[in-house]
N, C-alpha and C. Protein backbone atom coordinates (compact mmCIF):
# COMPACT_ATOMS: atom_id res chain seq x y z
N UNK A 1 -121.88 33.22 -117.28
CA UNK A 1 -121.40 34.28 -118.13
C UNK A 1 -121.81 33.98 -119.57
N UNK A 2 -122.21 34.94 -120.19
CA UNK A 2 -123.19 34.98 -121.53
C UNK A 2 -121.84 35.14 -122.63
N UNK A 3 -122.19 34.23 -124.18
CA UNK A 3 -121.14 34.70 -124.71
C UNK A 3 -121.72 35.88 -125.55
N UNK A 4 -120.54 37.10 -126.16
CA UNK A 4 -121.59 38.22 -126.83
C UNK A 4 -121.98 37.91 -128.07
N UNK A 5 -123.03 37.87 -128.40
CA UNK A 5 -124.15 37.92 -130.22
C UNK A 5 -122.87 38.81 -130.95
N UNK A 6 -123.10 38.28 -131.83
CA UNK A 6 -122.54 38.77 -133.41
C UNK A 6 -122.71 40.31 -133.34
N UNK A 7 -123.84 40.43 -133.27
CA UNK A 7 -124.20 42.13 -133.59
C UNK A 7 -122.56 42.71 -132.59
N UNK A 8 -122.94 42.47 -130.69
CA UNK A 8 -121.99 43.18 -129.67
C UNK A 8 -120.62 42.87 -130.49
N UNK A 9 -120.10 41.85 -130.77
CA UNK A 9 -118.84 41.81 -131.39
C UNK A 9 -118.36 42.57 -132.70
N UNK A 10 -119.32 42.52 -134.00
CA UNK A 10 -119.27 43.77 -135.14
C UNK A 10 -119.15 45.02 -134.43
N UNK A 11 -119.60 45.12 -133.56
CA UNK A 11 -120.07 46.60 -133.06
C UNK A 11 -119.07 46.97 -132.44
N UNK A 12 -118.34 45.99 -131.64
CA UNK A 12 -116.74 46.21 -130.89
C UNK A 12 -115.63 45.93 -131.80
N UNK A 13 -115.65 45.56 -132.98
CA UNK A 13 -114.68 45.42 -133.81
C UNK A 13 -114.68 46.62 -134.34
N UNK A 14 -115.58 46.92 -134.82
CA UNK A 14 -115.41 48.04 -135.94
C UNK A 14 -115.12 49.45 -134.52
N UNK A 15 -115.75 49.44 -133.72
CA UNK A 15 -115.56 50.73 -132.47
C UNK A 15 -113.98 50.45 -132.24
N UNK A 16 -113.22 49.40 -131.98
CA UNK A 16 -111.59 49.40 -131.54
C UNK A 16 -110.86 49.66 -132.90
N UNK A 17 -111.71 49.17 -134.17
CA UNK A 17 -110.90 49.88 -135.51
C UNK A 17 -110.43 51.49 -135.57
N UNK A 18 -111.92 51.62 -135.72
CA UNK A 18 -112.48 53.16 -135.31
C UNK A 18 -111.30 54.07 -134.75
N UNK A 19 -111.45 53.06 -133.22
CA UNK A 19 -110.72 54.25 -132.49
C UNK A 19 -109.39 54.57 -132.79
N UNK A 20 -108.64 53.10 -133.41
CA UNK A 20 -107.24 52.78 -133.51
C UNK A 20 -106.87 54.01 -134.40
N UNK A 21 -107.99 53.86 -135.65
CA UNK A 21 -107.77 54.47 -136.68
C UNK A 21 -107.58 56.63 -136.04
N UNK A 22 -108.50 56.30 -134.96
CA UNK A 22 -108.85 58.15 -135.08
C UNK A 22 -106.98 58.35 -133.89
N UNK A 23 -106.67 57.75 -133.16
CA UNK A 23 -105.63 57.51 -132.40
C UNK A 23 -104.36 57.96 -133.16
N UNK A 24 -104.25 57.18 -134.85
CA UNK A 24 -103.32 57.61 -135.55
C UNK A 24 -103.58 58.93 -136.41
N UNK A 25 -104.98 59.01 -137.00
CA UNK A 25 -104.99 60.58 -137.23
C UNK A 25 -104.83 61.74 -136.14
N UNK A 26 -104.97 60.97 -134.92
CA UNK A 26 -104.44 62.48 -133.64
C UNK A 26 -102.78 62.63 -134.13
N UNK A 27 -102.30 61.64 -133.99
CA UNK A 27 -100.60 61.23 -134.10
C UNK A 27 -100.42 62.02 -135.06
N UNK A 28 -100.79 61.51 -136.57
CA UNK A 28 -100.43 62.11 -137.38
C UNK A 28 -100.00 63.64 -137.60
N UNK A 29 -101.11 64.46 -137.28
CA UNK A 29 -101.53 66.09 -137.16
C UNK A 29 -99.83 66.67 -136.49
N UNK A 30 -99.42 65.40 -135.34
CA UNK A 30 -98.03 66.45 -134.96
C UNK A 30 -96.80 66.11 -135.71
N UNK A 31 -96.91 65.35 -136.99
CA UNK A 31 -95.91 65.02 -137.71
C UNK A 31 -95.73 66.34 -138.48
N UNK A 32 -96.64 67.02 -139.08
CA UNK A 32 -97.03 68.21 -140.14
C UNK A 32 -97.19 67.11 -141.01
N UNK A 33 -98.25 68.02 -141.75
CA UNK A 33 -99.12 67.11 -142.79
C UNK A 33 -98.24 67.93 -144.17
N UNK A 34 -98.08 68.98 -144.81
CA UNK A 34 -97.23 69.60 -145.52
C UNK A 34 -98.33 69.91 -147.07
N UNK A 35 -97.86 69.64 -147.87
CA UNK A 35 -99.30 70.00 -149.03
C UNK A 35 -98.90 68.77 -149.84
N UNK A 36 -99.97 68.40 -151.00
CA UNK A 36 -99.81 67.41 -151.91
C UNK A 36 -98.68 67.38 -153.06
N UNK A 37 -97.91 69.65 -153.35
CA UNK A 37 -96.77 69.30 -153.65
C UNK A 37 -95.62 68.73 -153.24
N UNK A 38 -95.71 69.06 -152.10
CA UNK A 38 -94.71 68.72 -150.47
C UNK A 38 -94.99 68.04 -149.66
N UNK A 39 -95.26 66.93 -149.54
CA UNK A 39 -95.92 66.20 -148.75
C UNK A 39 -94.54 65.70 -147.26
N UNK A 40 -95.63 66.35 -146.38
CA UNK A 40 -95.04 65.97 -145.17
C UNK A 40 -94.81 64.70 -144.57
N UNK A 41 -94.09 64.51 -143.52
CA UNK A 41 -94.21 63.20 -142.64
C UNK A 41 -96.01 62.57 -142.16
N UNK A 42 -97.04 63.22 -141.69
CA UNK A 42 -97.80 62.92 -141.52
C UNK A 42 -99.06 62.76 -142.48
N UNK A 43 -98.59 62.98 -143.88
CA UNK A 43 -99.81 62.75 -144.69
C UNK A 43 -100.36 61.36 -144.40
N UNK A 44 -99.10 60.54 -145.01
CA UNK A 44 -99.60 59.37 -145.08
C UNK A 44 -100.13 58.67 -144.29
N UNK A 45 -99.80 58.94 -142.65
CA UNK A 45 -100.65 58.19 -141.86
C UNK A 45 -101.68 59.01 -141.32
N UNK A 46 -101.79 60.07 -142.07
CA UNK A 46 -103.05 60.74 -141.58
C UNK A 46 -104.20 59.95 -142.77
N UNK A 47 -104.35 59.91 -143.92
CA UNK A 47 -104.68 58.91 -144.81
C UNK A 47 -104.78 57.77 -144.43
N UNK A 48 -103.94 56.87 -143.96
CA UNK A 48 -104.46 55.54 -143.49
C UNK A 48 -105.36 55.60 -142.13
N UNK A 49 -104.86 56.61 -141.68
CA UNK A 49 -106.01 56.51 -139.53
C UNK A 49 -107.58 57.18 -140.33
N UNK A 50 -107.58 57.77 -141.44
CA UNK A 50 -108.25 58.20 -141.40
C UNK A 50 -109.34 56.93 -142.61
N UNK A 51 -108.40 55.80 -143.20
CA UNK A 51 -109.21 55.16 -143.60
C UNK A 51 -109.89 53.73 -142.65
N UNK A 52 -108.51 53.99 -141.70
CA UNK A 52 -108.95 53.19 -140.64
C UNK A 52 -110.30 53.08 -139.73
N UNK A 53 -110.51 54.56 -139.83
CA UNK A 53 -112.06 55.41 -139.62
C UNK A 53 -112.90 54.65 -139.98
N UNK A 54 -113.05 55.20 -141.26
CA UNK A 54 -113.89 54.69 -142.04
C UNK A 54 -114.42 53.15 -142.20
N UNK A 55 -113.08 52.07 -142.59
CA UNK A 55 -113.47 50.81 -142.25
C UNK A 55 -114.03 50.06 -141.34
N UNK A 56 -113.78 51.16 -140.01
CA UNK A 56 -114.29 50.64 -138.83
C UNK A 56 -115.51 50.57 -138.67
N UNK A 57 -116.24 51.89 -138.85
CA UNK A 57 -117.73 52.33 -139.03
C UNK A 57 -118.16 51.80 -139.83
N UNK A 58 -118.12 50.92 -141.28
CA UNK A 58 -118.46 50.21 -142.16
C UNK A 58 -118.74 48.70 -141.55
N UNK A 59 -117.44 48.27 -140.76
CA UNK A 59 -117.89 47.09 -139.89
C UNK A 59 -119.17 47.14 -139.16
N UNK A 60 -118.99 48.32 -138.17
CA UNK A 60 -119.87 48.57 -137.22
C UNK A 60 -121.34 48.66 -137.66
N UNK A 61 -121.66 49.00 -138.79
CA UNK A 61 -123.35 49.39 -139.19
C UNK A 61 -123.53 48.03 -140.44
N UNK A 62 -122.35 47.48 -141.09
CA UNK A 62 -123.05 46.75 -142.38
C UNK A 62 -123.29 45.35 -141.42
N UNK A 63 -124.44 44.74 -142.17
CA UNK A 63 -124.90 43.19 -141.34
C UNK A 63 -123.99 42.19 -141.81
N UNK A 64 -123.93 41.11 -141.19
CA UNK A 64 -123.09 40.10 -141.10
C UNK A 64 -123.79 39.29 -141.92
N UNK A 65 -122.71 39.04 -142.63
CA UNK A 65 -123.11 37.93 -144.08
C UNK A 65 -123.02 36.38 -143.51
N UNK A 66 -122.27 35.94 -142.84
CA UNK A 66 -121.81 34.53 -142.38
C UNK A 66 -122.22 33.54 -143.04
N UNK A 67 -121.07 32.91 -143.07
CA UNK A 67 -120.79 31.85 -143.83
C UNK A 67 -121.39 30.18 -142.80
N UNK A 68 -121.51 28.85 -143.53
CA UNK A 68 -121.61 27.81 -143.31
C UNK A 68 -120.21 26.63 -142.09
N UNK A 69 -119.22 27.37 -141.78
CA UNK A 69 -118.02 27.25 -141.45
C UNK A 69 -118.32 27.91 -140.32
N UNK A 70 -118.92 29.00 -140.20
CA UNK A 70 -118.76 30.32 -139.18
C UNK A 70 -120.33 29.72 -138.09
N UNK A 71 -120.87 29.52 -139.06
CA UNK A 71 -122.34 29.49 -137.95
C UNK A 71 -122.31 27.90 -137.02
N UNK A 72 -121.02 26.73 -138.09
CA UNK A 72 -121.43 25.83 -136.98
C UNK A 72 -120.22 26.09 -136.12
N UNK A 73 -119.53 27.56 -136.16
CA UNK A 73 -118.88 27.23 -134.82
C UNK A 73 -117.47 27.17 -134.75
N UNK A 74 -116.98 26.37 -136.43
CA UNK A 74 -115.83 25.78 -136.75
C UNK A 74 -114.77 26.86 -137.21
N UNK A 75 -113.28 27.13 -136.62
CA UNK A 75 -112.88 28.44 -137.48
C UNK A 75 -112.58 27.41 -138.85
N UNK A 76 -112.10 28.69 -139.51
CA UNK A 76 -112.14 28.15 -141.49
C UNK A 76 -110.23 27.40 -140.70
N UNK A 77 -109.57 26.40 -141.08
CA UNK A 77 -108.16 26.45 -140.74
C UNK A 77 -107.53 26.56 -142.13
N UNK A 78 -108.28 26.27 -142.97
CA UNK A 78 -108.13 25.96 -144.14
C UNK A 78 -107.40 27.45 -144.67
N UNK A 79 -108.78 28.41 -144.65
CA UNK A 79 -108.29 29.61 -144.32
C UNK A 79 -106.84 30.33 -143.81
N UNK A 80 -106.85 29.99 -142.57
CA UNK A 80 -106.03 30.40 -141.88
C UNK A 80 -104.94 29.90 -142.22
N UNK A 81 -104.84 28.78 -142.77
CA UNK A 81 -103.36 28.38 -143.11
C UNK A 81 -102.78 28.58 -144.33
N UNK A 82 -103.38 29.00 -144.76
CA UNK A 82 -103.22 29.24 -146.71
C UNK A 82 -102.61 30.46 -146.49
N UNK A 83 -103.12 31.58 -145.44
CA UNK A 83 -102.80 33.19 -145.03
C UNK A 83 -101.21 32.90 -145.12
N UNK A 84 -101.28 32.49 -143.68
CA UNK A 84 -100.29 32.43 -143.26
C UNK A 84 -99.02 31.72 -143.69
N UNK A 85 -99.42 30.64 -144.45
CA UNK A 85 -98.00 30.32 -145.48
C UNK A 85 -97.60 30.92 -146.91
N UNK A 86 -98.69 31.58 -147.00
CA UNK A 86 -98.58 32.92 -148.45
C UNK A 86 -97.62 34.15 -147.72
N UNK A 87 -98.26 34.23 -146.65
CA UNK A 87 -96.86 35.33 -145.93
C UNK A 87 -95.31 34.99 -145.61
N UNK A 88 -95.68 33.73 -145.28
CA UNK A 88 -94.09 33.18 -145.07
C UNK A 88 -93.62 32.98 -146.55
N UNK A 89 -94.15 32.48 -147.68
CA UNK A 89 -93.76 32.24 -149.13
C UNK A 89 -93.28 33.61 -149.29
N UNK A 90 -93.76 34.79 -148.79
CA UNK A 90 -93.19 36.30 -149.92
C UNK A 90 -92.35 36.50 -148.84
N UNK A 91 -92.27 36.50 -147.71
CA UNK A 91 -90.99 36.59 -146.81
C UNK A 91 -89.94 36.21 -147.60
N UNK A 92 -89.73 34.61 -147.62
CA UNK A 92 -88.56 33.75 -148.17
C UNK A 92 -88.25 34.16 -149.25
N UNK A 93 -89.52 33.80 -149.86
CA UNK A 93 -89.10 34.37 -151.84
C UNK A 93 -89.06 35.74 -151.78
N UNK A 94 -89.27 36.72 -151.61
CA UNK A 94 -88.81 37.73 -151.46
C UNK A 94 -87.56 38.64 -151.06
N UNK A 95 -87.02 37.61 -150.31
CA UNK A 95 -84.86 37.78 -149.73
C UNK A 95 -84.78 36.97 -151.07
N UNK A 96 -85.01 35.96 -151.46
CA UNK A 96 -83.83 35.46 -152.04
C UNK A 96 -84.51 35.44 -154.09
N UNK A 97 -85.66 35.79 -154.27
CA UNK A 97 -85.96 35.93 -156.08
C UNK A 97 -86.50 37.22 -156.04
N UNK A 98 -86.69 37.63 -155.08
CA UNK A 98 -87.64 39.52 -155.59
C UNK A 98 -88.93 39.41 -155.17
N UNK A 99 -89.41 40.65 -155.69
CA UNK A 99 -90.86 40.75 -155.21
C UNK A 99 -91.92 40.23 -155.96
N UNK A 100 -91.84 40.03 -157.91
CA UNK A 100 -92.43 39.62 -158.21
C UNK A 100 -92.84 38.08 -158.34
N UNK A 101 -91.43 37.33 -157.56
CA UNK A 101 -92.18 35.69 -157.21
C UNK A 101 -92.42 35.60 -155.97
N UNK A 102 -92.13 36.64 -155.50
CA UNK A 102 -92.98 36.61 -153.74
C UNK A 102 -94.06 37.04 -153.95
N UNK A 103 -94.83 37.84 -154.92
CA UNK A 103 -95.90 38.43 -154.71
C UNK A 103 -96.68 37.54 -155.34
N UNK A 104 -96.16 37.12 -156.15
CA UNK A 104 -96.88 35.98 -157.11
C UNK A 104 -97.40 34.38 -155.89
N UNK A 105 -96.19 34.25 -155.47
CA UNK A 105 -96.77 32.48 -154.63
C UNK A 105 -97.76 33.37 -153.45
N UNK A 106 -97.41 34.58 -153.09
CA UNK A 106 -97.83 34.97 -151.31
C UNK A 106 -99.58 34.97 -151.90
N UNK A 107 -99.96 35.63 -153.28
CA UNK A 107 -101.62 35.88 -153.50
C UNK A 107 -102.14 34.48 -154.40
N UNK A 108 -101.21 33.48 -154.82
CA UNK A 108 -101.32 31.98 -155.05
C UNK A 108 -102.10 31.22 -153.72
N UNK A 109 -101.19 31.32 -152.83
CA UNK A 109 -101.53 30.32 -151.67
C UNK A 109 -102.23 30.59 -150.88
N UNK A 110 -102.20 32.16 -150.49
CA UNK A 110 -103.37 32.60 -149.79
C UNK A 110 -105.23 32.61 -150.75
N UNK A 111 -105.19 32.55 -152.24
CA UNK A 111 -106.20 32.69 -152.77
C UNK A 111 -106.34 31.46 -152.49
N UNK A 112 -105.90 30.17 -152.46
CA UNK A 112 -105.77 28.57 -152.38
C UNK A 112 -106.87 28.23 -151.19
N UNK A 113 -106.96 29.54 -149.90
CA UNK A 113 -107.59 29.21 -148.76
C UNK A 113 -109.07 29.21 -149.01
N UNK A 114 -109.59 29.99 -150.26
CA UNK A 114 -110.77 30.45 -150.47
C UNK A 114 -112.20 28.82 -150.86
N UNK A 115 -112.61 28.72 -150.09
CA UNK A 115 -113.72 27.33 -150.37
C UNK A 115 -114.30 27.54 -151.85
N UNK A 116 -114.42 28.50 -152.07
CA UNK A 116 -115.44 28.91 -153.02
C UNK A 116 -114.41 28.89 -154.59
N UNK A 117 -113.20 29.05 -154.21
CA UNK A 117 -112.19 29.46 -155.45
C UNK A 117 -111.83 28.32 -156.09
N UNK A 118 -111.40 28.29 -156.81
CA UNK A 118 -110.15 26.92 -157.63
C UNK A 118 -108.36 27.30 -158.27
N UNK A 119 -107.85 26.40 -158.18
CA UNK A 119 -106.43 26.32 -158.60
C UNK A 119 -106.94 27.68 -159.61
N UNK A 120 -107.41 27.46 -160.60
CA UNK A 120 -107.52 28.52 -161.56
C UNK A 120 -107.59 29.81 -161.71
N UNK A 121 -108.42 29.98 -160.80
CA UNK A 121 -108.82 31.30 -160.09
C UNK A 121 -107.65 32.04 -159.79
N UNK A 122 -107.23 30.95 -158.52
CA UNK A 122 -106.18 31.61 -158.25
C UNK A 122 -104.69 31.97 -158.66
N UNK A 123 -104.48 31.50 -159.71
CA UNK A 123 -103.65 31.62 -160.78
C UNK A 123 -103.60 32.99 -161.31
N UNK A 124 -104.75 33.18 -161.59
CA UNK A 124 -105.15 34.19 -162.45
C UNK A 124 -104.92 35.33 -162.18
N UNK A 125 -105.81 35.37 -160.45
CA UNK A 125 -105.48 36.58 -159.45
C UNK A 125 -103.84 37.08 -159.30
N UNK A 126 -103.33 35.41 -159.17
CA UNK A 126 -101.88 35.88 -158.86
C UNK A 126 -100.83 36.69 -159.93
N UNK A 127 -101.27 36.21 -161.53
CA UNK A 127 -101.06 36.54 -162.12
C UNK A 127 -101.30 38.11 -162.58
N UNK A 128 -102.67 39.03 -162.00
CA UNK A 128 -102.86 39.93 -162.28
C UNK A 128 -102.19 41.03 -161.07
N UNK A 129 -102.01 39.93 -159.85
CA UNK A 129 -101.23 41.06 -158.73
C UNK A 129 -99.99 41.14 -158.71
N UNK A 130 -99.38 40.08 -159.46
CA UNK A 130 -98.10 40.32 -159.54
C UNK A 130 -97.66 41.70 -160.62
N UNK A 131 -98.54 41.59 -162.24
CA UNK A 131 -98.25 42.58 -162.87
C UNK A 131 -98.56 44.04 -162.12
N UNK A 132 -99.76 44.47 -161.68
CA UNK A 132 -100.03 45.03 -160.55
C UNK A 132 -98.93 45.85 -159.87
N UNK A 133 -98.27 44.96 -158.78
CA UNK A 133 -96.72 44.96 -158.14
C UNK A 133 -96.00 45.60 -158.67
N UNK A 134 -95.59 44.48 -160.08
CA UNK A 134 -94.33 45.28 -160.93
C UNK A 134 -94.53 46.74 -161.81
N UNK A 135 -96.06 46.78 -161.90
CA UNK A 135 -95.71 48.96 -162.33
C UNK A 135 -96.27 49.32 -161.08
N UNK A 136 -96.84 48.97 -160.07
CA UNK A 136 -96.77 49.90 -158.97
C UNK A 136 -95.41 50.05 -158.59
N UNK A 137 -95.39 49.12 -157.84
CA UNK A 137 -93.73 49.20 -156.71
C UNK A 137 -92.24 49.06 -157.40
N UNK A 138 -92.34 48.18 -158.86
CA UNK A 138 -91.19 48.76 -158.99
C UNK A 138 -90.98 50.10 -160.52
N UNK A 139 -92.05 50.29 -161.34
CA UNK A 139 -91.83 50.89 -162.12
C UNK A 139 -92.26 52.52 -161.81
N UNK A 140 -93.54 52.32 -161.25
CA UNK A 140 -94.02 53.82 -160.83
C UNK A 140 -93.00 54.46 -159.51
N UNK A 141 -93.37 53.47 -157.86
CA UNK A 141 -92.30 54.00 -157.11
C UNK A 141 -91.43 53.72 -157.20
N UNK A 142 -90.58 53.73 -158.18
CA UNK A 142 -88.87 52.69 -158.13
C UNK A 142 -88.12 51.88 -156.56
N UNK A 143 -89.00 51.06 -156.12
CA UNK A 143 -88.84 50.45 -155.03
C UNK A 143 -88.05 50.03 -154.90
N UNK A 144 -87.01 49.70 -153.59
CA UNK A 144 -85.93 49.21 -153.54
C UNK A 144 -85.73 47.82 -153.78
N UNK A 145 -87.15 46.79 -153.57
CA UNK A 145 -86.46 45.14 -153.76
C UNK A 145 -86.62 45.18 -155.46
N UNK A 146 -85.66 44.41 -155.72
CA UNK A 146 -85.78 44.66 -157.50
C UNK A 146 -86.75 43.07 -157.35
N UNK A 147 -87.82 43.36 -159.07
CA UNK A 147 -88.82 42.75 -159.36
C UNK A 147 -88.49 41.28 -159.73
N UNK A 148 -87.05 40.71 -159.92
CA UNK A 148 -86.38 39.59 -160.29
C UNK A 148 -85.26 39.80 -160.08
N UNK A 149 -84.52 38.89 -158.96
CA UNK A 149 -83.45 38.88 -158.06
C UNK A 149 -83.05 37.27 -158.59
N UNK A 150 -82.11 37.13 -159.58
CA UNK A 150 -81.50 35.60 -160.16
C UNK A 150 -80.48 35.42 -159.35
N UNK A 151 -80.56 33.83 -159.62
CA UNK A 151 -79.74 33.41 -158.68
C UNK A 151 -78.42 33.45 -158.82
């Protein structure tokens, strides 16, 4: 049994995106979509299935860049673990200081995974997504977790 080339796998990633994505714009359509003064139950995930679309087909046709990590074989863990404890950091910090020191350590530690980045970098980033955060989610949509939750 053959394993599949890069190309068959882009080509099945982005086709199960694809479809996922066109699956939720069917969904969407029976929510009512409503108008941009009135916006219905199904805008919004008619908007995301429908960017889901798009990203998919972008997988599917752009060529594979691959990295030095990827070609001998090795997954990144480095990667993978930086993700995944940046998500658990805005989980935790997020119940108990708010969103803006969850949002702040979660794009800290996950930028931390990047080979190419430094402490600095990622500072910086974190620093610009957190402000980011605080007039998106809590000043523009007045979001429910408040932006600094003291102890």
């Amino acid at each position: 049994m053959s394993v599949p080339g890069p190309h068959a796998r882009r080509y099945a990633a982005g086709g199960l995106m694809a479809l996922f994505g066109l699956a939720v714009v069917l969904e969407a359509r029976t929510f009512g979509l409503g108008s941009l003064a009135r916006v219905g139950p199904g805008l919004f995930p008619m908007i995301v299935g429908g960017a889901l679309v798009l990203v998919g087909a972008l997988i599917a046709v752009t060529p594979e860049a691959g990295s030095e990590h990827e070609e001998a074989g090795r997954p990144d863990w480095r990667g993978w673990a930086c993700i995944v404890l940046g998500i658990l950091a805005f989980v935790v910090l997020g119940e108990h200081l708010g969103l803006g020191p969850a949002t702040f350590a979660c794009v800290f530690v996950s930028a931390l995974g990047d080979r190419q980045g430094n402490p600095r970098a990622a500072l910086l980033l974190a620093l610009a997504m957190t402000a980011v955060a605080g007039i998106v989610f809590t000043l523009a949509l007045k979001f429910q977790m408040p932006f600094w939750r003291g102890w």
